[in-house]
C-alpha atoms as a PDB file:
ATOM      1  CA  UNK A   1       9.618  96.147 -43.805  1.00  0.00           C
ATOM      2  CA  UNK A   2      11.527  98.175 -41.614  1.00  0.00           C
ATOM      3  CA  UNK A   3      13.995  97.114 -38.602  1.00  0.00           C
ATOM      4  CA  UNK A   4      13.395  99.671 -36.099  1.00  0.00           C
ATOM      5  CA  UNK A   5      15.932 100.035 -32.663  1.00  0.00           C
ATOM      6  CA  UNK A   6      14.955  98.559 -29.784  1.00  0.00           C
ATOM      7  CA  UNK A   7      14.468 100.962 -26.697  1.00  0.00           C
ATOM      8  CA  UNK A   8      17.296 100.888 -24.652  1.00  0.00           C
ATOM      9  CA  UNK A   9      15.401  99.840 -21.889  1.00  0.00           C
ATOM     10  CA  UNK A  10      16.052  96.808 -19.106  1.00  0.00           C
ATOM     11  CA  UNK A  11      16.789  93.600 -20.063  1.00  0.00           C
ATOM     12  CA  UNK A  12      17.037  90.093 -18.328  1.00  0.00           C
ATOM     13  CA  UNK A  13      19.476  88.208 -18.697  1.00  0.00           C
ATOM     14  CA  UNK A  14      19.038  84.737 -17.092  1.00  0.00           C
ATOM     15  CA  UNK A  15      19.747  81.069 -17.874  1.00  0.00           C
ATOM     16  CA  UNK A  16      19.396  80.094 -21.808  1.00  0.00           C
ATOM     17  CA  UNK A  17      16.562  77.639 -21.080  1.00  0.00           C
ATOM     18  CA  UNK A  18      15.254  74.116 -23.298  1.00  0.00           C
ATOM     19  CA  UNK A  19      12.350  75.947 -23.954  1.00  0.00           C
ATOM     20  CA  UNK A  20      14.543  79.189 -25.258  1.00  0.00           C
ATOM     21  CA  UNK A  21      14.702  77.199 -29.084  1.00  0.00           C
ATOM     22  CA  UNK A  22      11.293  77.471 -29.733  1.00  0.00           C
ATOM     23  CA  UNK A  23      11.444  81.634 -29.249  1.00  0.00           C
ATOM     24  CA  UNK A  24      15.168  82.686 -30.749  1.00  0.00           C
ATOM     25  CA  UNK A  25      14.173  82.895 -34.669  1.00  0.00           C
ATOM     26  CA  UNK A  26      14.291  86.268 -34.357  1.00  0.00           C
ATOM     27  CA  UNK A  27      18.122  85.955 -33.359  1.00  0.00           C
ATOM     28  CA  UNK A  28      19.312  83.143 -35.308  1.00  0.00           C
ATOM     29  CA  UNK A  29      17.754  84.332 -38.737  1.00  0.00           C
ATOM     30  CA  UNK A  30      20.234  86.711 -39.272  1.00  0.00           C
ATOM     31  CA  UNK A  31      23.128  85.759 -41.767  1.00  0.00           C
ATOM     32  CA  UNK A  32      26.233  86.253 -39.701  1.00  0.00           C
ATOM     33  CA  UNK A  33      24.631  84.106 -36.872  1.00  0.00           C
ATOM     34  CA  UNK A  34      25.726  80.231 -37.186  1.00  0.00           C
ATOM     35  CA  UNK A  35      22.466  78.339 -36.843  1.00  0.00           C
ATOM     36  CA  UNK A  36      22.946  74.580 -35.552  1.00  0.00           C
ATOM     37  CA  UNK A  37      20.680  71.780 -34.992  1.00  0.00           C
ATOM     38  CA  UNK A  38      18.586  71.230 -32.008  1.00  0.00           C
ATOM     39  CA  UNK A  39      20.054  68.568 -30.674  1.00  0.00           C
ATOM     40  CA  UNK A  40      23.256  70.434 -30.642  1.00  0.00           C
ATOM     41  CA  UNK A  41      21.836  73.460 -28.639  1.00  0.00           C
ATOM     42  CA  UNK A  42      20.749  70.257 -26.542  1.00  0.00           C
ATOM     43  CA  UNK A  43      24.249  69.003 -25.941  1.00  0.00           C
ATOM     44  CA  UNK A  44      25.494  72.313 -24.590  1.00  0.00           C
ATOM     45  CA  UNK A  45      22.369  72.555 -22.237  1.00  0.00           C
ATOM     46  CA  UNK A  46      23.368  68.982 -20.888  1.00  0.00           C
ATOM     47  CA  UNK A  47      26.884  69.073 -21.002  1.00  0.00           C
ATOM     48  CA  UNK A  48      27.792  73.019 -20.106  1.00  0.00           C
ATOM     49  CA  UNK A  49      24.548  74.467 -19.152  1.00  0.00           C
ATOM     50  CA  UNK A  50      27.103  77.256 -16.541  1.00  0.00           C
ATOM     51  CA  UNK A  51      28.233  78.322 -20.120  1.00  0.00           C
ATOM     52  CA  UNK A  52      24.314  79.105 -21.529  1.00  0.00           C
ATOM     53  CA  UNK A  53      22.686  82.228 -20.679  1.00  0.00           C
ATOM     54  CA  UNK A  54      20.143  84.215 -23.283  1.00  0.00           C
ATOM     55  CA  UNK A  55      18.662  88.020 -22.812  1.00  0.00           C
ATOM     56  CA  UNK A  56      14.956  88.783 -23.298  1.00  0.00           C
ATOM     57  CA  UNK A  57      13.037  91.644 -24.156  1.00  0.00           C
ATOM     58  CA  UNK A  58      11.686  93.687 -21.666  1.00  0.00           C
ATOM     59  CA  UNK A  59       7.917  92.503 -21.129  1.00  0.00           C
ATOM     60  CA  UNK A  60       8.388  89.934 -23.211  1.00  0.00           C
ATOM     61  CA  UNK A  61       9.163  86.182 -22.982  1.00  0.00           C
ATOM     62  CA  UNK A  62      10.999  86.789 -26.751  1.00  0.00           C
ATOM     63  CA  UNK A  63      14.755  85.920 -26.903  1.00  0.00           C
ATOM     64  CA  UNK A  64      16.841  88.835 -27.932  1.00  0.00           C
ATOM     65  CA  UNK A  65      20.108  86.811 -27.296  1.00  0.00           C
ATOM     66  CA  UNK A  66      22.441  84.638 -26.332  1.00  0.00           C
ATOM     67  CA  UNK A  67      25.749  83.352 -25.655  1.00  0.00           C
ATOM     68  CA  UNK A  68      26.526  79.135 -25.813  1.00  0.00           C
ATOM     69  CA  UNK A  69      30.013  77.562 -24.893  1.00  0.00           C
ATOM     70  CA  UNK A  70      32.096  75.149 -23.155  1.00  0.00           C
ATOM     71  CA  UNK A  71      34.589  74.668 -21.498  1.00  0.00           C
ATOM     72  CA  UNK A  72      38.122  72.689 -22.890  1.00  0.00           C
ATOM     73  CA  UNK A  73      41.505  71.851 -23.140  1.00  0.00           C
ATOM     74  CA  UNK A  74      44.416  70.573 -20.990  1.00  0.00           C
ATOM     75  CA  UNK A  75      46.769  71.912 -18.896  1.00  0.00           C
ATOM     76  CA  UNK A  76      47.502  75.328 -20.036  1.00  0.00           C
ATOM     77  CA  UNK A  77      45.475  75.194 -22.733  1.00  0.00           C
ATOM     78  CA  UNK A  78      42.471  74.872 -20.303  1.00  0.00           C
ATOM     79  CA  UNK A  79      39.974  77.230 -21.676  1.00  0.00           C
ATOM     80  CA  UNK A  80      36.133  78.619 -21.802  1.00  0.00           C
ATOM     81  CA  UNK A  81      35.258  78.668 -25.471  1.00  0.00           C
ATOM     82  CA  UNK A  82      32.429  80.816 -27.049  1.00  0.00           C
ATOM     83  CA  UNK A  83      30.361  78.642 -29.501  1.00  0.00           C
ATOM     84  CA  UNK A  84      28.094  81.443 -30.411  1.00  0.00           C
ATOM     85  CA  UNK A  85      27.359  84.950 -29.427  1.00  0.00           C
ATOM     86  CA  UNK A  86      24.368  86.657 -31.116  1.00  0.00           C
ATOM     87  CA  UNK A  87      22.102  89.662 -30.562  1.00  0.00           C
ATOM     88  CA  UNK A  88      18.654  90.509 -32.489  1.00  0.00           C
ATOM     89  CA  UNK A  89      19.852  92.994 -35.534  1.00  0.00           C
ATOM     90  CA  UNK A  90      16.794  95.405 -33.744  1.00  0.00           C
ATOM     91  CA  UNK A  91      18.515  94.799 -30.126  1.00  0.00           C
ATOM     92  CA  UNK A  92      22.021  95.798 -31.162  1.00  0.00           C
ATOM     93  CA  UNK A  93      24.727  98.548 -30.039  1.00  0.00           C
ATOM     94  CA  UNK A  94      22.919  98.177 -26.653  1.00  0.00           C
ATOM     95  CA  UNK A  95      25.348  96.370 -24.755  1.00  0.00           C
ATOM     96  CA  UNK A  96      23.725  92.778 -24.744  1.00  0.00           C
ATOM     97  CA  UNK A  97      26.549  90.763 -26.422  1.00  0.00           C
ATOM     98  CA  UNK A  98      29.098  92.687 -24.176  1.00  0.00           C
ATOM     99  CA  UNK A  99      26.987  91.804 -21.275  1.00  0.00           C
ATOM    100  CA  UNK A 100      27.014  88.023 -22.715  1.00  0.00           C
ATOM    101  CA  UNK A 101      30.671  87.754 -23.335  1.00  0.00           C
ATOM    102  CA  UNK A 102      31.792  88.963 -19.591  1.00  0.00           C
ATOM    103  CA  UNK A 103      29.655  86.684 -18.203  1.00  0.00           C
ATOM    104  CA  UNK A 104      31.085  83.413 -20.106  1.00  0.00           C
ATOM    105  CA  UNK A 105      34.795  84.505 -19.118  1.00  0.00           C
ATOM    106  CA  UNK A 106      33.547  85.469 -15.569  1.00  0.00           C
ATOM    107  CA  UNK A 107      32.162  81.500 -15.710  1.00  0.00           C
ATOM    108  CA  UNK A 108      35.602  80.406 -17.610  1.00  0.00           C
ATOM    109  CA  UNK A 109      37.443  82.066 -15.023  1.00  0.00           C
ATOM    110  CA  UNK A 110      35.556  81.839 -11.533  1.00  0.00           C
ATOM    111  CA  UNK A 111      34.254  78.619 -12.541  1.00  0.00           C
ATOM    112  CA  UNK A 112      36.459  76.707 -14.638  1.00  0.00           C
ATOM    113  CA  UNK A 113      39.994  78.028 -13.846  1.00  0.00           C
ATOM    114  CA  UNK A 114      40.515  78.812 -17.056  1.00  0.00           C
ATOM    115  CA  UNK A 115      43.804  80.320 -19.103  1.00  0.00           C
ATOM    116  CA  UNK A 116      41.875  82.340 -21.447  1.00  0.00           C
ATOM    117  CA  UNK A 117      38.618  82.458 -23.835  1.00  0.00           C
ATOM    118  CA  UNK A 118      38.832  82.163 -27.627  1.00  0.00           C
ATOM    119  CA  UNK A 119      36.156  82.089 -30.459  1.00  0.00           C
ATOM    120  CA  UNK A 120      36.169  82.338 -34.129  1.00  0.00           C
ATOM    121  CA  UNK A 121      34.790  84.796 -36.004  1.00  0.00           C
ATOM    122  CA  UNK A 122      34.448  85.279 -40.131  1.00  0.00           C
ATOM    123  CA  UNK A 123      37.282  86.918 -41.320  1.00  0.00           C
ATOM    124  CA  UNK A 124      34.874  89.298 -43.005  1.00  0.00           C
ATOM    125  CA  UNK A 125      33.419  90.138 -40.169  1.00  0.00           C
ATOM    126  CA  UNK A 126      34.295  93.388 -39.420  1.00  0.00           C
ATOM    127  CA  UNK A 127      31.915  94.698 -36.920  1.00  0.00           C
ATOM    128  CA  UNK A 128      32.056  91.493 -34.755  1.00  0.00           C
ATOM    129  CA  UNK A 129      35.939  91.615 -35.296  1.00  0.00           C
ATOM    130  CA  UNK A 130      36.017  95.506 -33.699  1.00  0.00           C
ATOM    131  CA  UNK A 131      33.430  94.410 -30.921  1.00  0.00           C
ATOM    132  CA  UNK A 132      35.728  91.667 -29.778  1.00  0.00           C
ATOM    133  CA  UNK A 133      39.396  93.274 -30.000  1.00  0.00           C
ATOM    134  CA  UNK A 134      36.902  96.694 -27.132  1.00  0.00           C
ATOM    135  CA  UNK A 135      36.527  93.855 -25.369  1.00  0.00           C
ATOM    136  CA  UNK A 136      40.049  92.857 -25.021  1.00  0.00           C
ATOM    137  CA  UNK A 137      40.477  90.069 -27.669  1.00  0.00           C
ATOM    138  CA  UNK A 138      43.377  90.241 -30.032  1.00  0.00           C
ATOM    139  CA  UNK A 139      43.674  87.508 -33.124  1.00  0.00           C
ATOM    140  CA  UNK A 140      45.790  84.406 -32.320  1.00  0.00           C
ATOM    141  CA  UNK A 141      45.594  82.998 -35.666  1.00  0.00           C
ATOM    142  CA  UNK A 142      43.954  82.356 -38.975  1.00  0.00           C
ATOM    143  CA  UNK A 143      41.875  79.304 -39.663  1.00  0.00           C
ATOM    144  CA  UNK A 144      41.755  78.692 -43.848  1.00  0.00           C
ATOM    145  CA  UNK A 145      38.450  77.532 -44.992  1.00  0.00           C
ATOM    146  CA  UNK A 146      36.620  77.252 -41.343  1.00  0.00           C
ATOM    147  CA  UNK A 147      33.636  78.743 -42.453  1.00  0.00           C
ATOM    148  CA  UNK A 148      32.028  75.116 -44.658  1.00  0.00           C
ATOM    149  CA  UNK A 149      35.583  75.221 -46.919  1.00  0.00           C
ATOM    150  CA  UNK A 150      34.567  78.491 -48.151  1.00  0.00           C
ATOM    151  CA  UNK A 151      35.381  81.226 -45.830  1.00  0.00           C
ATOM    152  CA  UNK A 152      38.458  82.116 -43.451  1.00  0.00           C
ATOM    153  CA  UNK A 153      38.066  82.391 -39.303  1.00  0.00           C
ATOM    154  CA  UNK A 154      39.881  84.281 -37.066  1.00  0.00           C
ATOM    155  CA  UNK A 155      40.334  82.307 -33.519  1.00  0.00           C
ATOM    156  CA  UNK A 156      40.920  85.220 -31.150  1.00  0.00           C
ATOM    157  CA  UNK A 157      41.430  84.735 -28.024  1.00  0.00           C
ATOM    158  CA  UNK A 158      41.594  87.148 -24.484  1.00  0.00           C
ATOM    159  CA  UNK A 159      43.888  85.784 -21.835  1.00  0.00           C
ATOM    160  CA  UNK A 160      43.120  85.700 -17.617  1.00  0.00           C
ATOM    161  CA  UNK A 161      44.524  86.520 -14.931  1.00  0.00           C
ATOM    162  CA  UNK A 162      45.493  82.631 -14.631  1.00  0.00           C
ATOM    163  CA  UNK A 163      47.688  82.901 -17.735  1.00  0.00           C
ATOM    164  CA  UNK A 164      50.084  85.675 -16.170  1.00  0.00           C
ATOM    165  CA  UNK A 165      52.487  85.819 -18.354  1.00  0.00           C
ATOM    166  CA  UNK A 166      49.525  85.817 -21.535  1.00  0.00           C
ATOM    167  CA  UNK A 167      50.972  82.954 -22.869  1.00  0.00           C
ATOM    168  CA  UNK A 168      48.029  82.231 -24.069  1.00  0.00           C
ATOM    169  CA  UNK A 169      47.910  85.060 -27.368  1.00  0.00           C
ATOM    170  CA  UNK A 170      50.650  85.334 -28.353  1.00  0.00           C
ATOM    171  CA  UNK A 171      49.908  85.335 -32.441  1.00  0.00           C
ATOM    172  CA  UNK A 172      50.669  82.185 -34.573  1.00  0.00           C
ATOM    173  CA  UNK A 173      53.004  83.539 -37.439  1.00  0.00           C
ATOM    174  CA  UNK A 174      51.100  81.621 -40.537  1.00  0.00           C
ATOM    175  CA  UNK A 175      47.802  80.342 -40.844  1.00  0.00           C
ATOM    176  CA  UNK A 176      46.374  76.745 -40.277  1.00  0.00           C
ATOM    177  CA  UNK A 177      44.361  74.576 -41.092  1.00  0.00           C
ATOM    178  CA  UNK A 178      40.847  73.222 -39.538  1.00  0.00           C
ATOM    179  CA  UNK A 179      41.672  70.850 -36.812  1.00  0.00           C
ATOM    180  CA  UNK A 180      45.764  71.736 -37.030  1.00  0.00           C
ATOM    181  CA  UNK A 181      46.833  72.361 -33.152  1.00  0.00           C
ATOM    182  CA  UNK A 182      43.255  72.747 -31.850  1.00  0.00           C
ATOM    183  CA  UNK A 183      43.346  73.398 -27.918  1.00  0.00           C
END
């Protein structure tokens, strides 16, 4: 079995949809991708549905992506946060998750107000890690043992025109804890 690359060809990207779970197995079977219950999917639909948007194949009613998040925070710490960004391994290196990403901070900051947008990423993560910092995200901190106790997170975050000074990333000198300082 062999992954071949999609054609780079148009794509829709339009409102991640109830109906999207039932046709993203092809996205969230891959190993770096964070896979959640559904009625967790169903809470962000409800709660931030602004914040949900998936990509589909051209011709095709098959999910290729999609980015989930919220907004959160107080005060200065008022933020868009991506829950999860994923792309179809066979869709990738096409633009889709860059595509995904400017249109949750273009929500967090059109919408929302917002100081900046963070998300964490495995440490090992290299590829996703490089993708972000192109797209203007720099590490704020380490999180020990985000990943189930076993594996290491980087929160990075990319700061907004709100936070003019970019308050926002400047680095944390040590690492923390899960749940330590959360914003």
């Amino acid at each position: 079995f062999t992954l071949r690359k999609a054609e780079p060809k148009m794509t829709t990207v339009r409102p991640f949809k109830l109906t999207d779970l039932f046709k993203f197995n092809d996205v969230n079977l891959d190993p770096l991708t964070e896979t959640y219950m559904m009625p967790f999917y169903m809470q962000y639909l409800a709660k931030w549905p602004e914040y949900c948007m998936a990509t589909r194949a051209p011709g095709s009613a098959r999910v290729t992506g999609y980015v989930m998040g919220k907004v959160e925070g107080k005060k200065e710490n008022w933020h868009g946060h991506v829950t999860a960004v994923t792309v179809s391994p066979c869709y990738r290196r096409l633009g889709y998750a860059q595509q995904l990403m400017k249109f949750l901070e273009d929500v967090t900051e059109k919408v929302h107000n917002g100081y900046f947008v963070d998300l964490y990423v495995r440490k090992s993560n290299d590829v996703a890690i490089g993708m972000y910092k192109k797209l203007g995200y720099s590490i704020y901190r380490q999180v020990i043992g985000y990943y189930s106790g076993e594996e290491d997170a980087y929160d990075m975050r990319k700061a907004l025109p709100r936070d003019v000074h970019k308050k926002s990333i400047i680095p944390l000198p040590h690492p923390v804890h899960p749940g330590a300082g959360d914003t």
